[in-house]
Protein backbone atom coordinates (compact mmCIF):
# COMPACT_ATOMS: atom_id res chain seq x y z
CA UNK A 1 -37.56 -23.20 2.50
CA UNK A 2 -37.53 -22.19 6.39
CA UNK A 3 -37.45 -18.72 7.24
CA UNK A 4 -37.03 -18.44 10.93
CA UNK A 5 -38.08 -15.17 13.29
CA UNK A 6 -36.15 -15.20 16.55
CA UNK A 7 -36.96 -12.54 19.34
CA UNK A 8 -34.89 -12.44 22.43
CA UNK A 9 -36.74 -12.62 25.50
CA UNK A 10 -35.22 -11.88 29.34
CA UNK A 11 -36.53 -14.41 31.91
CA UNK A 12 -37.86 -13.00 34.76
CA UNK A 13 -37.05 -15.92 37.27
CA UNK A 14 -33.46 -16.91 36.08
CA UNK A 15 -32.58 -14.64 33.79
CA UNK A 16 -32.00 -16.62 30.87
CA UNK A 17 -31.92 -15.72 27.46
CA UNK A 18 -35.31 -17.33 25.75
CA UNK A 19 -34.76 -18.25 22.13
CA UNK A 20 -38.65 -18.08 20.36
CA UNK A 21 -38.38 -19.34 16.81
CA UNK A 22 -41.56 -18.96 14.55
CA UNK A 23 -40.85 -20.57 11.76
CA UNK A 24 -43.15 -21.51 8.23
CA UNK A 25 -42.43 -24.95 6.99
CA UNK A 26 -43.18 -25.43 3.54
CA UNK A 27 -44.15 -29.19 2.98
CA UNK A 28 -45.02 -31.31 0.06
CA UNK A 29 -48.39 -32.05 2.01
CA UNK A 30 -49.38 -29.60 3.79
CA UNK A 31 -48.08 -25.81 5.12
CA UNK A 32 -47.35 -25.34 9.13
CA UNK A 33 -46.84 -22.84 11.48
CA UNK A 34 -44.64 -23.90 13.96
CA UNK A 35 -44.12 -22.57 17.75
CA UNK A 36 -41.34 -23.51 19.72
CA UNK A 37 -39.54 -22.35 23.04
CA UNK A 38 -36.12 -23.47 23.68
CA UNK A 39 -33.87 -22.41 26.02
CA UNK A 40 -30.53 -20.28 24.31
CA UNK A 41 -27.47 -22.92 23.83
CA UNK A 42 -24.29 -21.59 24.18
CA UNK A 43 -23.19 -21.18 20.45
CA UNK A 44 -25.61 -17.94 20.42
CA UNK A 45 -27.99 -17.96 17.39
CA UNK A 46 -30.67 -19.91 16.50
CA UNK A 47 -29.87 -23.85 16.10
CA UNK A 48 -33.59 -24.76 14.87
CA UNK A 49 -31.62 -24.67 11.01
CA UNK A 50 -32.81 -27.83 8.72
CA UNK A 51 -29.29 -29.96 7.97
CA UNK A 52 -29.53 -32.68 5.66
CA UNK A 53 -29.57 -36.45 6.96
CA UNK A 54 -26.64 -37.00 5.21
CA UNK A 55 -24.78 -35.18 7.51
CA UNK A 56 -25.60 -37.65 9.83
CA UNK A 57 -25.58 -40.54 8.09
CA UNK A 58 -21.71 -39.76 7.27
CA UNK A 59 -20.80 -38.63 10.87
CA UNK A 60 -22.01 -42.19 11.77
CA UNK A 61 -20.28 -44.27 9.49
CA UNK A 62 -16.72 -41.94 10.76
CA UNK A 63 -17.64 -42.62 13.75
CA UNK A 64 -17.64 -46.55 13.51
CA UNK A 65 -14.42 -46.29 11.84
CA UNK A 66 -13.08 -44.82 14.97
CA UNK A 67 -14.49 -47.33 17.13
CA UNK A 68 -16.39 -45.11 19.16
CA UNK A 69 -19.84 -45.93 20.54
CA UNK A 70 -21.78 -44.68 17.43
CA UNK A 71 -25.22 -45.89 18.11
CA UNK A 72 -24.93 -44.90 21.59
CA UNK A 73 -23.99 -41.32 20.55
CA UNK A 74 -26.76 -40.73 17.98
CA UNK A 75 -29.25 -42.14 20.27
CA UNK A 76 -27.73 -39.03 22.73
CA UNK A 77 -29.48 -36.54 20.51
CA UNK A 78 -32.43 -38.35 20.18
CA UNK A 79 -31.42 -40.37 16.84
CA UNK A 80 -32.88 -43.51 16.49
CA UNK A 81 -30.54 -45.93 14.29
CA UNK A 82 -33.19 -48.13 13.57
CA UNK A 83 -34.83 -45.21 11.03
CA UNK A 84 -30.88 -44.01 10.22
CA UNK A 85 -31.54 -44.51 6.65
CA UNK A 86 -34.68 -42.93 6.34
CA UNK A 87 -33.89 -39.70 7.99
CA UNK A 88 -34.61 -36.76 5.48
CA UNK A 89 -33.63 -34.07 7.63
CA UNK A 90 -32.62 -33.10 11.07
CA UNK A 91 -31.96 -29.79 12.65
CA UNK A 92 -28.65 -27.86 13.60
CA UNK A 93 -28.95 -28.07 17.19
CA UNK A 94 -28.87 -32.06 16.72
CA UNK A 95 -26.09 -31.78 15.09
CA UNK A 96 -24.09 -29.31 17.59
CA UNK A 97 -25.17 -31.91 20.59
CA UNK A 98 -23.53 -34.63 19.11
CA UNK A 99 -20.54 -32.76 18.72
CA UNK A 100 -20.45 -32.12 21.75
CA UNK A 101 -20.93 -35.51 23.18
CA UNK A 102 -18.08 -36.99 20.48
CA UNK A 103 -16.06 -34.22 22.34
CA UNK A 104 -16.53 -35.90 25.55
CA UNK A 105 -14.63 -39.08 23.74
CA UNK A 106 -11.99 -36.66 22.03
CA UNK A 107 -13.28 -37.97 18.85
CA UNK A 108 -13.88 -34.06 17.57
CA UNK A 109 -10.55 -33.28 16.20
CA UNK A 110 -10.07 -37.05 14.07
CA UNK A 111 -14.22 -36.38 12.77
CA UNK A 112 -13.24 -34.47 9.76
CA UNK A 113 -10.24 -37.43 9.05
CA UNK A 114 -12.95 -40.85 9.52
CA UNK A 115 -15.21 -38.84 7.61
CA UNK A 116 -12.85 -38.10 4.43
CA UNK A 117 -11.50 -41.96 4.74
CA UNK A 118 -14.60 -43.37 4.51
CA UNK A 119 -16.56 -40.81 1.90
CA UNK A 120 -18.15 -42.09 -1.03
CA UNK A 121 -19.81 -40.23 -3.80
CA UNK A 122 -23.06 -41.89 -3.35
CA UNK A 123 -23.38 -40.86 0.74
CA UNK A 124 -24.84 -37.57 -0.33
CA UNK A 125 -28.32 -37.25 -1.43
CA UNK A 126 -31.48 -35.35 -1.73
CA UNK A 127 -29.35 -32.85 -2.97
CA UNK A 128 -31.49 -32.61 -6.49
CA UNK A 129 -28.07 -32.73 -8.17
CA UNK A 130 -25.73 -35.91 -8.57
CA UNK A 131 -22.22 -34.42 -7.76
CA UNK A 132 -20.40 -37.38 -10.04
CA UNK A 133 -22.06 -36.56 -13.10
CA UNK A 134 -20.11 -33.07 -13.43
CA UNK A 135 -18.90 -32.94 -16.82
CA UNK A 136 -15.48 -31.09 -15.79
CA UNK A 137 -13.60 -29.68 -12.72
CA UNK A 138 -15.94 -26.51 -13.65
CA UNK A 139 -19.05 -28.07 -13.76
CA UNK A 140 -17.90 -29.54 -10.42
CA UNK A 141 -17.51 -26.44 -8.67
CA UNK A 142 -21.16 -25.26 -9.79
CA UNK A 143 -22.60 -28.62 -8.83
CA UNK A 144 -21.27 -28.18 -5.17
CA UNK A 145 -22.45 -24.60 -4.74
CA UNK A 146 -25.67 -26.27 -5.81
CA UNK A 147 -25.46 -29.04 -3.53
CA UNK A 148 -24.32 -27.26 -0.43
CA UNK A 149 -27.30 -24.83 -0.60
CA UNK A 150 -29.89 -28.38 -0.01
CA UNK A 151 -27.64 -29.27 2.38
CA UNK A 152 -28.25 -26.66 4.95
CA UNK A 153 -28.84 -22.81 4.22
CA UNK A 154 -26.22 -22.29 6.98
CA UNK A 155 -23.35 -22.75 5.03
CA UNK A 156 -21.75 -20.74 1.89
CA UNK A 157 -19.54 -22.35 -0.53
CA UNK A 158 -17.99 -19.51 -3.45
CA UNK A 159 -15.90 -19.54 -6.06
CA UNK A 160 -13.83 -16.26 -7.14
CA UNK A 161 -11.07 -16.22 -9.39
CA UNK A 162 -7.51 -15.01 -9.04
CA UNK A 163 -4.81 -14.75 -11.37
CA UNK A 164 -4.27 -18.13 -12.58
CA UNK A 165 -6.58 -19.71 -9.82
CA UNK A 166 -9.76 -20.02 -8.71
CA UNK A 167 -10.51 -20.02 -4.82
CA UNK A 168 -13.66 -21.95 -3.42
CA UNK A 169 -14.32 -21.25 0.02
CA UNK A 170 -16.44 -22.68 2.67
CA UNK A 171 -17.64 -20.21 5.50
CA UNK A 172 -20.94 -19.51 6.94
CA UNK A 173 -23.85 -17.58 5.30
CA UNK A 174 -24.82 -15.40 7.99
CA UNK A 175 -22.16 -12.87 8.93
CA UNK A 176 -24.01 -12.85 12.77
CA UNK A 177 -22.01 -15.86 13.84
CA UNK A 178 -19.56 -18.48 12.99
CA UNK A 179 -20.27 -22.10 11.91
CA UNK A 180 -19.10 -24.41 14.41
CA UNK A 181 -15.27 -25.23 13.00
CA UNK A 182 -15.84 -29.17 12.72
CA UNK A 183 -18.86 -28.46 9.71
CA UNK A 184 -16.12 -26.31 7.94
CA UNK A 185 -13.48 -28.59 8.19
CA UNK A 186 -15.76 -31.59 7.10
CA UNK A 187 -16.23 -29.29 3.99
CA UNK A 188 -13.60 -28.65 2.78
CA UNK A 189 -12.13 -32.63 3.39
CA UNK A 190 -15.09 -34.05 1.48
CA UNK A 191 -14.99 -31.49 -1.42
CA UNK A 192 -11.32 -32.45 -1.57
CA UNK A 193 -12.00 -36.34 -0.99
CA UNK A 194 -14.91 -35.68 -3.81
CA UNK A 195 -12.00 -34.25 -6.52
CA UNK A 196 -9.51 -37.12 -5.98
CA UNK A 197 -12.41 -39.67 -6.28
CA UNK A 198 -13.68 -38.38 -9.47
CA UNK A 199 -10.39 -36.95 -11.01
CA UNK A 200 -7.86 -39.59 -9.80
CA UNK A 201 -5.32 -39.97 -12.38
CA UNK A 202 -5.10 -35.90 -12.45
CA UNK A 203 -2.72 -34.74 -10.51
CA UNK A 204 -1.92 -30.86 -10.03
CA UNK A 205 -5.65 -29.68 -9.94
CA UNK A 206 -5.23 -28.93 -6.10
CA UNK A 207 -2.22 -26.34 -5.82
CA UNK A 208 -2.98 -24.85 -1.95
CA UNK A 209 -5.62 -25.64 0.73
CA UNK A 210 -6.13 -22.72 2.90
CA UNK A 211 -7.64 -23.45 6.67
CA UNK A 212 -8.12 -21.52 10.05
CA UNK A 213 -5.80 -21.21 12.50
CA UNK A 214 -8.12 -22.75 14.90
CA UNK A 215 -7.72 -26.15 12.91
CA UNK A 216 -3.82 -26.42 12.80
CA UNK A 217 -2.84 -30.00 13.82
CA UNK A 218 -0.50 -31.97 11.79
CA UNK A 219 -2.54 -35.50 11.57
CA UNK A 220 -5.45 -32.83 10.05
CA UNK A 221 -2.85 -31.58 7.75
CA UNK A 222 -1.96 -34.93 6.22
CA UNK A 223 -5.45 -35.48 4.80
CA UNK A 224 -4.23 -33.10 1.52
CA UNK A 225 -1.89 -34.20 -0.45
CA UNK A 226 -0.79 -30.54 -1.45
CA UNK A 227 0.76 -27.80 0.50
CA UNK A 228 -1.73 -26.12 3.50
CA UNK A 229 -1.84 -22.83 5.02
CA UNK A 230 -3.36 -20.88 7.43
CA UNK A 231 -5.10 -17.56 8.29
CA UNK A 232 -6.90 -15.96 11.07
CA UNK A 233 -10.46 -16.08 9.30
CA UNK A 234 -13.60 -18.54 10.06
CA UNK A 235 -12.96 -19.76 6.08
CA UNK A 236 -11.60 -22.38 4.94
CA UNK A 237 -10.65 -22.60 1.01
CA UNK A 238 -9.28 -25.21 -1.84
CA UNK A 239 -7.08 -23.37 -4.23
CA UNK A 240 -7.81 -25.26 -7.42
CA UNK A 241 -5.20 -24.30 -11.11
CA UNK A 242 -7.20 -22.78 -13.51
CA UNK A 243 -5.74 -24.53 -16.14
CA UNK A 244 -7.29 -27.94 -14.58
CA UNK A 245 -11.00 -26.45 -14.74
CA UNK A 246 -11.34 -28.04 -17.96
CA UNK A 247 -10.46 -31.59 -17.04
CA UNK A 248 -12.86 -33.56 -17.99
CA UNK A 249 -14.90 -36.27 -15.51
CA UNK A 250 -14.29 -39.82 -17.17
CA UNK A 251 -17.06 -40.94 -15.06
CA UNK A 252 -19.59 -38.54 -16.26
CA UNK A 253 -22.90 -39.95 -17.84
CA UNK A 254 -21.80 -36.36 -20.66
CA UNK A 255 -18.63 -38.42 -21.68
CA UNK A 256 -18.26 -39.31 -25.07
CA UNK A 257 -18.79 -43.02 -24.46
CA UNK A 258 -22.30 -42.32 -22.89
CA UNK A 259 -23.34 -40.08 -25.16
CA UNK A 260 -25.16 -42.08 -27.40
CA UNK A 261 -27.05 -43.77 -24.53
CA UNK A 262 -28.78 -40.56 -23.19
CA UNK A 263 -32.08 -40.50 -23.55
CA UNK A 264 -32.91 -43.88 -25.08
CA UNK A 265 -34.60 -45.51 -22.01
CA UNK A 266 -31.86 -45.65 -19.46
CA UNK A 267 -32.34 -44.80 -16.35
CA UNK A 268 -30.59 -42.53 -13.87
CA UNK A 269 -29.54 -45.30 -11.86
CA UNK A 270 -28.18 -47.95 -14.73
CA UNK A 271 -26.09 -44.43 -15.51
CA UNK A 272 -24.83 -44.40 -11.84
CA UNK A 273 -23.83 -47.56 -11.64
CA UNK A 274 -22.01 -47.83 -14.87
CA UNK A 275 -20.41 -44.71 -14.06
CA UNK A 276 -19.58 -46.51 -10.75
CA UNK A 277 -17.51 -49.52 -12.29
CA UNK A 278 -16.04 -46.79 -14.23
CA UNK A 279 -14.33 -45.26 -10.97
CA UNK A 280 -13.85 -48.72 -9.39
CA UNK A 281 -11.72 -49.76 -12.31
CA UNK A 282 -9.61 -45.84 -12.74
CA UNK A 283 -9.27 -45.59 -9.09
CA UNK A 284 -7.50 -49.35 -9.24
CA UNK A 285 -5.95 -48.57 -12.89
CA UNK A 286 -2.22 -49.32 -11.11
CA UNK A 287 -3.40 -53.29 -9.88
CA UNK A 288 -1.76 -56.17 -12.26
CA UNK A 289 -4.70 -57.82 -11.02
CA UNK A 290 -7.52 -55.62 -11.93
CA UNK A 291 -10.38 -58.05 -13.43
CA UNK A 292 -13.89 -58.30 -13.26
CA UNK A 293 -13.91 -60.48 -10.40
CA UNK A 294 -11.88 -57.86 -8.43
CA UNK A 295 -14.75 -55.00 -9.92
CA UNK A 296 -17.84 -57.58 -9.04
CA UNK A 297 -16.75 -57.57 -5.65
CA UNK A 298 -16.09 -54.02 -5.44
CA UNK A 299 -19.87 -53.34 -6.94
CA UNK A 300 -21.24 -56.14 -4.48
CA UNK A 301 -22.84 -58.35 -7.58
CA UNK A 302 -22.25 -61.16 -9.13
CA UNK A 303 -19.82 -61.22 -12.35
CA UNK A 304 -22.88 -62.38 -14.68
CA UNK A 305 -24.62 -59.78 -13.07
CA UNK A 306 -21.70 -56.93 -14.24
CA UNK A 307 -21.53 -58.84 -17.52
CA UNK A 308 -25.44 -57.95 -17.70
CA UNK A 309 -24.98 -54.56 -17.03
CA UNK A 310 -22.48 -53.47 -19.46
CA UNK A 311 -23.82 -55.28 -22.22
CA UNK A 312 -26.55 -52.87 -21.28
CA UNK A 313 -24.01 -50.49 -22.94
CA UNK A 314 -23.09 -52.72 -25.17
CA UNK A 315 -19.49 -53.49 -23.65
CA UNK A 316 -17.80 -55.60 -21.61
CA UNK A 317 -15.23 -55.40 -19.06
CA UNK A 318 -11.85 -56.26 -21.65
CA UNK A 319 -13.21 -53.14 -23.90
CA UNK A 320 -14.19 -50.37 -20.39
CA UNK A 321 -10.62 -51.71 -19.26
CA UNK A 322 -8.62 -50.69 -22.47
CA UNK A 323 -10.74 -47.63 -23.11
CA UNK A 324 -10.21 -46.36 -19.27
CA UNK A 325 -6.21 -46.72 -20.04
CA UNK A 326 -6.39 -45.41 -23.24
CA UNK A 327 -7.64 -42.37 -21.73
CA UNK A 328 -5.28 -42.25 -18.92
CA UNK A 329 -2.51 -42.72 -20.95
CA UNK A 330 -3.16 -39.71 -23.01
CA UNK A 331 -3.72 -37.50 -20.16
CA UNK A 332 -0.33 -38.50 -18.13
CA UNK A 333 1.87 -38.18 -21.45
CA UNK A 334 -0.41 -34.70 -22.42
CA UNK A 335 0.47 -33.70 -19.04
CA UNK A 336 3.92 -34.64 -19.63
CA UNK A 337 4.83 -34.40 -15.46
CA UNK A 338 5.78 -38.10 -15.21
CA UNK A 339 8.64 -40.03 -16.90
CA UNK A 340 7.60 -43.16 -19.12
CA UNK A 341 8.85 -45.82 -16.73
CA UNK A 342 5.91 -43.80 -13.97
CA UNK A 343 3.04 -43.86 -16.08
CA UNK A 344 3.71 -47.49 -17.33
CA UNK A 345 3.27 -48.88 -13.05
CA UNK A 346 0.54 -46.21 -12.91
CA UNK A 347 -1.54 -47.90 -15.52
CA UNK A 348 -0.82 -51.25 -13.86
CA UNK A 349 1.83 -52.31 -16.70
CA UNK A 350 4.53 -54.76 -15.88
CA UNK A 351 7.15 -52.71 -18.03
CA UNK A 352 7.89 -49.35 -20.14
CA UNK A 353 8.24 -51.94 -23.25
CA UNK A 354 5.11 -53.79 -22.95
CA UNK A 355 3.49 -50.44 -22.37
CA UNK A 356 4.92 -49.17 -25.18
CA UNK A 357 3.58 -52.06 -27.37
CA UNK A 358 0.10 -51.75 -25.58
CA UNK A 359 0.02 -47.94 -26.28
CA UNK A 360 1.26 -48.39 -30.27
CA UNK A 361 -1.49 -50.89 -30.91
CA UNK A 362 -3.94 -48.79 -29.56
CA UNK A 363 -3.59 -45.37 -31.22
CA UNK A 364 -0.54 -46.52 -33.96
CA UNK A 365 2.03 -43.86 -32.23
CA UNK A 366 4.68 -44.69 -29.75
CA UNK A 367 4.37 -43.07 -26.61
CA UNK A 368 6.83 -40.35 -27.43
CA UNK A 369 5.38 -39.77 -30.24
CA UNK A 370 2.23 -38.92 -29.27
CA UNK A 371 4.06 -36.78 -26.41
């Protein structure tokens, strides 16, 4: 951990304010004491705050999506591309810079939107917790507050209940200042991208998103699919039903199907990447032409190389398929918000009768029945 000392220092010859930051770096090899001058930037507290490479790494990728001169801007702040995906760690003032330079493109404002299109799960790492393994909408919430803390020490993610909801809100940690309003807004779209992804066929877990005035603009509204309001505080909060925290993560190496496998020789990553053809094939569920081709190409592997893998697990892709709707079918009609004729197209079924049949032969109850 980095704990920083900052004295204030007046400048005889220009009168600038003279930011000295001691700070004690804990490393794996070795421990330093670092001294360091820099010259106050006009945010107003100290900038020399570790951030996650991820950070980066994701403000890159949005920034491709946008077309906008992404190596060019990285290379601004001193970021070489070459070493992109090797970066561990850069520091808050790197990260400030670049805003500012994307703000001399009037990228700023669409940042938070690239970054939420083109989120995956898998972008964030180093965190020493893997966000898609939460058991439940719960366990979720604890994993991020987890998560967030790696990411930088800057930023405080909370969770406090009310009534029949439970708030989690994204600020900053140190009351002093504010967190530039771009990192909060990235929060709270990738915790919100990060819910959809692993709870997809859920709907109603998200009842309000709450965001600071300072961030009303109507294409930044249409990244939630749920009703957004505002308030004059630097906080920006996802108002999630408490009757949802329960919902369990299909994808989750703790589901029932995976159970067994735990512990006998698997390794975190065969676990990630089953759980990965897992999403691939919920988050498609609706497609009549959802196959193992469409998944193999999805996972970037060949089909006898998916084959392999779920035999691993000793499955295949007919079996994940049916057990994946089986699931989804009991949720929607549990849930008992859609009419028959909507779950049937969104479990990728030509027609309320053949679902119907599908559903019967599965569990040996009609569909309203089992409703």
């Amino acid at each position: 951990m980095e704990a920083l000392t900052q004295l204030i220092v007046l400048s005889k010859t220009d009168c600038e304010l003279i930011k000295i930051n001691l700070s004690w770096q804990s490393m794996e090899s070795d421990n330093n004491l670092n001294f360091a001058i820099t010259p106050a930037e006009k945010y107003g507290y100290v900038t020399k705050q570790r951030v996650d490479a991820s950070w980066v790494r994701l403000i890159y990728i949005a920034l491709q999506q946008q077309k906008l001169p992404a190596d060019n801007l990285l290379e601004s702040v001193g970021i070489e591309i070459g070493t992109l995906h090797e970066l561990y760690f850069t520091y808050r003032d790197v990260i400030l810079n670049l805003y500012d330079n994307i703000e001399i493109y009037n990228g700023l404002d669409a940042l938070p939107i690239s970054i939420s299109e083109v989120f995956q799960l898998h972008f964030i790492r180093y965190t020493g917790v893997i966000i898609s393994d939460a058991k439940s909408v719960s366990d979720f919430l604890e994993k991020i507050i987890f998560a967030s803390t790696q990411i930088t020490e800057l930023i405080k993610v909370v969770t406090t209940e009310m009534g029949d909801h439970t708030l989690l809100t994204i600020s900053s940690r140190m009351e002093s200042f504010r967190l530039h309003k771009t990192t909060l807004e990235i929060g709270v779209c990738l915790v919100h991208k990060m819910i959809n992804q692993m709870f997809p066929a859920c709907s109603g877990i998200i009842s309000n998103v709450v965001l600071d005035f300072k961030s009303k603009r109507n294409n930044f509204e249409n990244v939630f699919n749920c009703p957004v309001t505002y308030h004059d505080k630097a906080e920006y909060t996802i108002v999630i039903n408490n009757q949802a925290l329960t919902m369990k993560n299909v994808f989750s190496t703790h589901s029932i199907s995976l159970e067994p496998f735990i512990g006998n020789n698997f390794s975190n990553t065969e676990f990630r990447k089953f759980s990965e053809i897992e999403r691939f094939i919920v988050e498609n569920i609706a497609s009549n032409n959802l196959n193992i081709v469409f998944i193999a190409e999805k996972m970037n592997v060949s089909v006898k190389t998916l084959q392999r893998q779920l035999k691993r697990f000793n499955t295949d892709f007919s079996t994940l398929l049916k057990t994946n709707k089986i699931k989804h079918a009991e949720m929607l009609l549990k849930e008992n918000k859609l009419t028959l004729t909507q779950i049937t197209y969104k479990l990728g079924f030509n027609s309320p009768s053949s679902f119907s049949r599908a559903f019967k032969k599965w569990t040996g109850v009609s569909p309203s029945d089992y409703q």
